[in-house]
Protein backbone atom coordinates (compact mmCIF):
# COMPACT_ATOMS: atom_id res chain seq x y z
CA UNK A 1 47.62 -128.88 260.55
CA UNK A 2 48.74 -126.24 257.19
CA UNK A 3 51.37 -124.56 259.77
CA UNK A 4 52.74 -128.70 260.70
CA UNK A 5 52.91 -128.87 256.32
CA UNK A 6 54.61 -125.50 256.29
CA UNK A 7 57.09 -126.72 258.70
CA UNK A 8 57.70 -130.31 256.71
CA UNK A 9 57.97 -128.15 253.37
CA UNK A 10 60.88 -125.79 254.77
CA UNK A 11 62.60 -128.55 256.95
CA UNK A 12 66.41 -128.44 255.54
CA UNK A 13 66.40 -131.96 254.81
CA UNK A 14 64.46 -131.43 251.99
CA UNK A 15 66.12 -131.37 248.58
CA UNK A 16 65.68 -127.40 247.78
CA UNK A 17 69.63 -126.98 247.48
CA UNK A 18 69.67 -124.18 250.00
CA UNK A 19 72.50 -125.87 252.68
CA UNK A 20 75.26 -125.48 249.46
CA UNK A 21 75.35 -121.96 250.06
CA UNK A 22 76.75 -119.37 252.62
CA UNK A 23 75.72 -116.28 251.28
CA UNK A 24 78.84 -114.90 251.59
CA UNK A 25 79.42 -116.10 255.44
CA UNK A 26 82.42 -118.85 253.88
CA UNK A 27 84.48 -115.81 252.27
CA UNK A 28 83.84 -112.98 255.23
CA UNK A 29 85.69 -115.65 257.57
CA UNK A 30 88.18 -116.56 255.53
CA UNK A 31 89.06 -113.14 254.48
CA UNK A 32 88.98 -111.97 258.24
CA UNK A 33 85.88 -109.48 258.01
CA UNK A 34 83.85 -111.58 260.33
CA UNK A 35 86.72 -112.67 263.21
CA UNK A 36 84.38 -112.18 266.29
CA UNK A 37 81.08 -113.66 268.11
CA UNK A 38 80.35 -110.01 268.46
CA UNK A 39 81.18 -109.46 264.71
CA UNK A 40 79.03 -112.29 263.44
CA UNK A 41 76.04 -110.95 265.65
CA UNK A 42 76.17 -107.33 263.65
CA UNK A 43 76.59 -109.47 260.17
CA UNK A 44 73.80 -111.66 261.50
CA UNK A 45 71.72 -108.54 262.16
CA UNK A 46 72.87 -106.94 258.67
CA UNK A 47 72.14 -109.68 256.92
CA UNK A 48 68.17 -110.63 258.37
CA UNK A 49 67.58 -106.54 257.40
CA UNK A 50 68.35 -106.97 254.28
CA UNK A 51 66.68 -110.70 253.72
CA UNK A 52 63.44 -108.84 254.90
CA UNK A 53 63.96 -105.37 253.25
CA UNK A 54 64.31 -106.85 250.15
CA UNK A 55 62.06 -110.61 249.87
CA UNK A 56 59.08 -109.58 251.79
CA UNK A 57 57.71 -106.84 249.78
CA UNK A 58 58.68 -109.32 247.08
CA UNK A 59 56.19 -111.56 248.56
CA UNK A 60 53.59 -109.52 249.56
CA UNK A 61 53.28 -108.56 246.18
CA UNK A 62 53.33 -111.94 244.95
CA UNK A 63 50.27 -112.34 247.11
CA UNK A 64 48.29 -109.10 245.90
CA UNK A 65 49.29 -108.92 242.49
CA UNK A 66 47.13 -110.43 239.61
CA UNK A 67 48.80 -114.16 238.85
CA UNK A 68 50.22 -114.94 235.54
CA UNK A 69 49.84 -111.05 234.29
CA UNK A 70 52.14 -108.22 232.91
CA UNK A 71 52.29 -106.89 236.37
CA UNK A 72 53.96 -110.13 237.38
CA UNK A 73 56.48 -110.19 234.62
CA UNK A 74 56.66 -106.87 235.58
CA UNK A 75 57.52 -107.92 239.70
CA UNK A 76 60.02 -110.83 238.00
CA UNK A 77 61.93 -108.30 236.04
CA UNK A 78 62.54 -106.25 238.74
CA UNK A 79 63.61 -108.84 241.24
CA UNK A 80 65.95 -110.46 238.86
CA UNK A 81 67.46 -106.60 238.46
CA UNK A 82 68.48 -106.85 241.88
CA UNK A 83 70.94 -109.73 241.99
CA UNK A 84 73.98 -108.62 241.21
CA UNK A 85 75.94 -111.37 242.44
CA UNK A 86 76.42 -113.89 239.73
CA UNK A 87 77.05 -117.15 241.92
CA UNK A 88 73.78 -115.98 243.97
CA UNK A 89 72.11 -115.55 240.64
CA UNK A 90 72.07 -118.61 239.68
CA UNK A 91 72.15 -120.22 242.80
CA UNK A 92 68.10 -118.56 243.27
CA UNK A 93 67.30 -119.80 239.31
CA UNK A 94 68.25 -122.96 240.09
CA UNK A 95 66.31 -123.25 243.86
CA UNK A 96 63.35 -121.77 242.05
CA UNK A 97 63.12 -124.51 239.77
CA UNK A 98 64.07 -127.78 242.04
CA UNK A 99 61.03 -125.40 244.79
CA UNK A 100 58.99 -125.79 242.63
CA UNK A 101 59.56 -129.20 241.16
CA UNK A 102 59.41 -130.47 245.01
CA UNK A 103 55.76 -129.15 245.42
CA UNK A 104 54.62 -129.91 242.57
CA UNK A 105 55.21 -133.74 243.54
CA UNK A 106 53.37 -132.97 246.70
CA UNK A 107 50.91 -130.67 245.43
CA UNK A 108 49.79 -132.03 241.87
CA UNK A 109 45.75 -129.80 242.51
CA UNK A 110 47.70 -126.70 242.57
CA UNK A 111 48.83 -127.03 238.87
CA UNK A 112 52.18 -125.56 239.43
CA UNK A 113 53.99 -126.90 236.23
CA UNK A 114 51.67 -123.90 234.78
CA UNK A 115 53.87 -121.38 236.50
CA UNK A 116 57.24 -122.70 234.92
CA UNK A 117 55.41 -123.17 231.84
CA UNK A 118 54.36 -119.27 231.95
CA UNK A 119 57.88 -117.86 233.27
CA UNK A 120 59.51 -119.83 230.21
CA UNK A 121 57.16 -118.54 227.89
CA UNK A 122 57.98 -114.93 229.19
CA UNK A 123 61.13 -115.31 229.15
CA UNK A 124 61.75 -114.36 232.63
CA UNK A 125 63.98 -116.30 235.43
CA UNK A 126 61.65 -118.09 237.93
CA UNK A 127 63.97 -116.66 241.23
CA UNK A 128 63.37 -118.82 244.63
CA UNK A 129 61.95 -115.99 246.17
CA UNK A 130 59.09 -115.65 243.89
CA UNK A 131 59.02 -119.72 243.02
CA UNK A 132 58.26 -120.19 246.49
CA UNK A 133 55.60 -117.82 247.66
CA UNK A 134 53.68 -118.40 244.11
CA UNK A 135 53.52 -121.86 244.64
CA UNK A 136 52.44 -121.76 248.52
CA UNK A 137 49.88 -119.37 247.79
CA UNK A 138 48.39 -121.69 245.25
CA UNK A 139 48.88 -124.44 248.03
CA UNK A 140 46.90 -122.36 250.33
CA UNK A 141 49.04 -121.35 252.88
CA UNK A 142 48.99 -117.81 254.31
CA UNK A 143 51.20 -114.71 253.18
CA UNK A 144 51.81 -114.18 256.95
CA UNK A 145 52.86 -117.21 257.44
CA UNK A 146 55.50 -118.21 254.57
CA UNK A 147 56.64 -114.58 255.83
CA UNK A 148 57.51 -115.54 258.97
CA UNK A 149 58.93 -119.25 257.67
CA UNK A 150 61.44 -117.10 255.27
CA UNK A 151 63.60 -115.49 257.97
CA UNK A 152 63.67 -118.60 259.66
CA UNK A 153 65.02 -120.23 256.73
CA UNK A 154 67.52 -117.32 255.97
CA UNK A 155 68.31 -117.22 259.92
CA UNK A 156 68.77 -121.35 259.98
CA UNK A 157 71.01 -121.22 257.23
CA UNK A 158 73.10 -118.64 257.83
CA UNK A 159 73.85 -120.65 261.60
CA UNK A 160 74.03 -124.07 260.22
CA UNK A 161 76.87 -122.56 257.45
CA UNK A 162 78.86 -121.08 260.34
CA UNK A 163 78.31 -124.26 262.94
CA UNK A 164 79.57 -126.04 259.58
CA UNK A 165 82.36 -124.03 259.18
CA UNK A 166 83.40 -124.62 262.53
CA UNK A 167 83.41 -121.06 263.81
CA UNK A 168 80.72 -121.89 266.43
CA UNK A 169 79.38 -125.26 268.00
CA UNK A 170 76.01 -126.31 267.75
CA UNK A 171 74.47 -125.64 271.13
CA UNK A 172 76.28 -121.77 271.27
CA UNK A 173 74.29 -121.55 267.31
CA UNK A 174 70.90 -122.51 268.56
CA UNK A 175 71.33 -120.60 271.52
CA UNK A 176 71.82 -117.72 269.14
CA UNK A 177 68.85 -118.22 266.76
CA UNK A 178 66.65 -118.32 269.46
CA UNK A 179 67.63 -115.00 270.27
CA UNK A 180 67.18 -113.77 266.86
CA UNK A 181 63.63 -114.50 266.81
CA UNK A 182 62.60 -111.80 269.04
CA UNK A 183 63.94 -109.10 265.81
CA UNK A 184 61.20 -111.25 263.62
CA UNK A 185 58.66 -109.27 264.61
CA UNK A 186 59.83 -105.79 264.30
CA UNK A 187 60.99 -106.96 260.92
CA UNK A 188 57.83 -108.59 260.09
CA UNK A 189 56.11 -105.46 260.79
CA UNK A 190 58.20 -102.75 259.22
CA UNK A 191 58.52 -104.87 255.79
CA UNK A 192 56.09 -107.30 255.59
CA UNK A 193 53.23 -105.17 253.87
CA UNK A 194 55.42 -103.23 251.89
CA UNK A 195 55.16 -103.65 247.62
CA UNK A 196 57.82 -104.63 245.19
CA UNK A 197 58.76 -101.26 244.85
CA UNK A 198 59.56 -100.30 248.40
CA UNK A 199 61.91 -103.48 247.97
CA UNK A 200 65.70 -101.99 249.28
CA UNK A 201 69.09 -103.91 249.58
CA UNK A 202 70.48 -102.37 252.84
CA UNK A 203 73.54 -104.49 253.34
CA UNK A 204 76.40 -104.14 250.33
CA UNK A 205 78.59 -105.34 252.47
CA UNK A 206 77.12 -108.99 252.24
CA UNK A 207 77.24 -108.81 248.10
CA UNK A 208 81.44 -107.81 248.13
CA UNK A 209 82.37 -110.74 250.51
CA UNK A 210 79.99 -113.06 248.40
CA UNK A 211 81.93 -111.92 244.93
CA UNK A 212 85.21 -112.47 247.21
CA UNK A 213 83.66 -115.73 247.34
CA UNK A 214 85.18 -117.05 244.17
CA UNK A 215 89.20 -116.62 245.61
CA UNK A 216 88.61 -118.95 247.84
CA UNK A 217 91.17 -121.40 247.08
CA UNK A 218 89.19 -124.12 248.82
CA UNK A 219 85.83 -123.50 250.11
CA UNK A 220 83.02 -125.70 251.82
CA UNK A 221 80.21 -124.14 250.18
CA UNK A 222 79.69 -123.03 246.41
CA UNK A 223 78.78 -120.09 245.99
């Protein structure tokens, strides 16, 4: 019955603000880097390595580390050091506070006001990354599981923005996301238990097309 809750909590028709973003998918069409099915597969590919190289070490160590401590601050600093992008910046503050926000509403036991509370105090941006495995931990869901549910999330989104954006229909998208689940594992495996400080970006790529974001002259998605 947790895993069914997990499911409701990630479901995309919840208000966490995630479907207003491309991650950079909007501009690399427009601009003509992604043209191809075969050329979206590789930036599909590129762009799942570096969701899991980078946010699950981030969440393993939200798991292991001491809550509410200077190792924390310590894990915060670090991940807000590695968003360079402005728009994507923000666009994580501002998910990390309606995350947590949401759960609070559906979690009031888990005392999760206590975690804005203590970021504010700090003095350090709450990112979504760390917003949401903090407050699922203290909801009592499993690190392997909110793992697992965060490349599905970064794979659903990244295939509803381009079914949205009309470069694919909606049964040739699905068809493709079920495909990418077999690369969960390996993924799941080679980052999953890794700390903070293994944490790599492996795609640059991804961060130039979301910067060429902004010359859009008119886009479907904000950032």
């Amino acid at each position: 019955m947790q895993f069914v809750r997990l499911l409701h909590l990630i479901d995309s028709a919840l208000p966490t603000g995630s479907f207003a973003y491309s991650y950079g998918l909007e501009s690399s069409l427009t601009f003509g880097l992604v043209k191809t099915p075969g050329e979206f597969r590789q930036h599909l590919y590129a762009y799942m390595q570096q969701a899991a190289s980078l946010e699950l070490p981030f969440m393993h160590s939200c798991f292991t580390l001491p809550e509410l401590g200077p190792e924390l601050r310590q894990l915060a600093e670090e991940y807000d050091a590695q968003l360079l992008v402005p728009a994507l910046h923000r666009a994580s503050i501002t998910q990390g506070k309606t995350w947590l926000k949401l759960l609070a509403s559906f979690y009031p036991a888990a005392h999760l006001p206590e975690l804005s509370a203590w970021f504010a105090v700090q003095q350090v941006p709450l990112h979504f990354t760390i917003s949401f495995t903090l407050a699922l931990k203290r909801a009592g869901f499993a690190l392997a599981d909110l793992q697992a549910v965060y490349l599905h999330m970064a794979l659903r989104d990244q295939l509803s923005a381009a079914i949205r954006l009309g470069f694919m229909g909606p049964l040739e998208g699905h068809r493709l996301q079920h495909d990418f689940y077999a690369v969960f594992e390996h993924l799941l495996a080679e980052h999953g238990s890794k700390y903070y400080h293994e944490a790599t970006r492996s795609a640059f790529l991804l961060d130039a097309t979301q910067v060429l974001h902004e010359d859009i002259y008119s886009k479907l998605f904000q950032n």
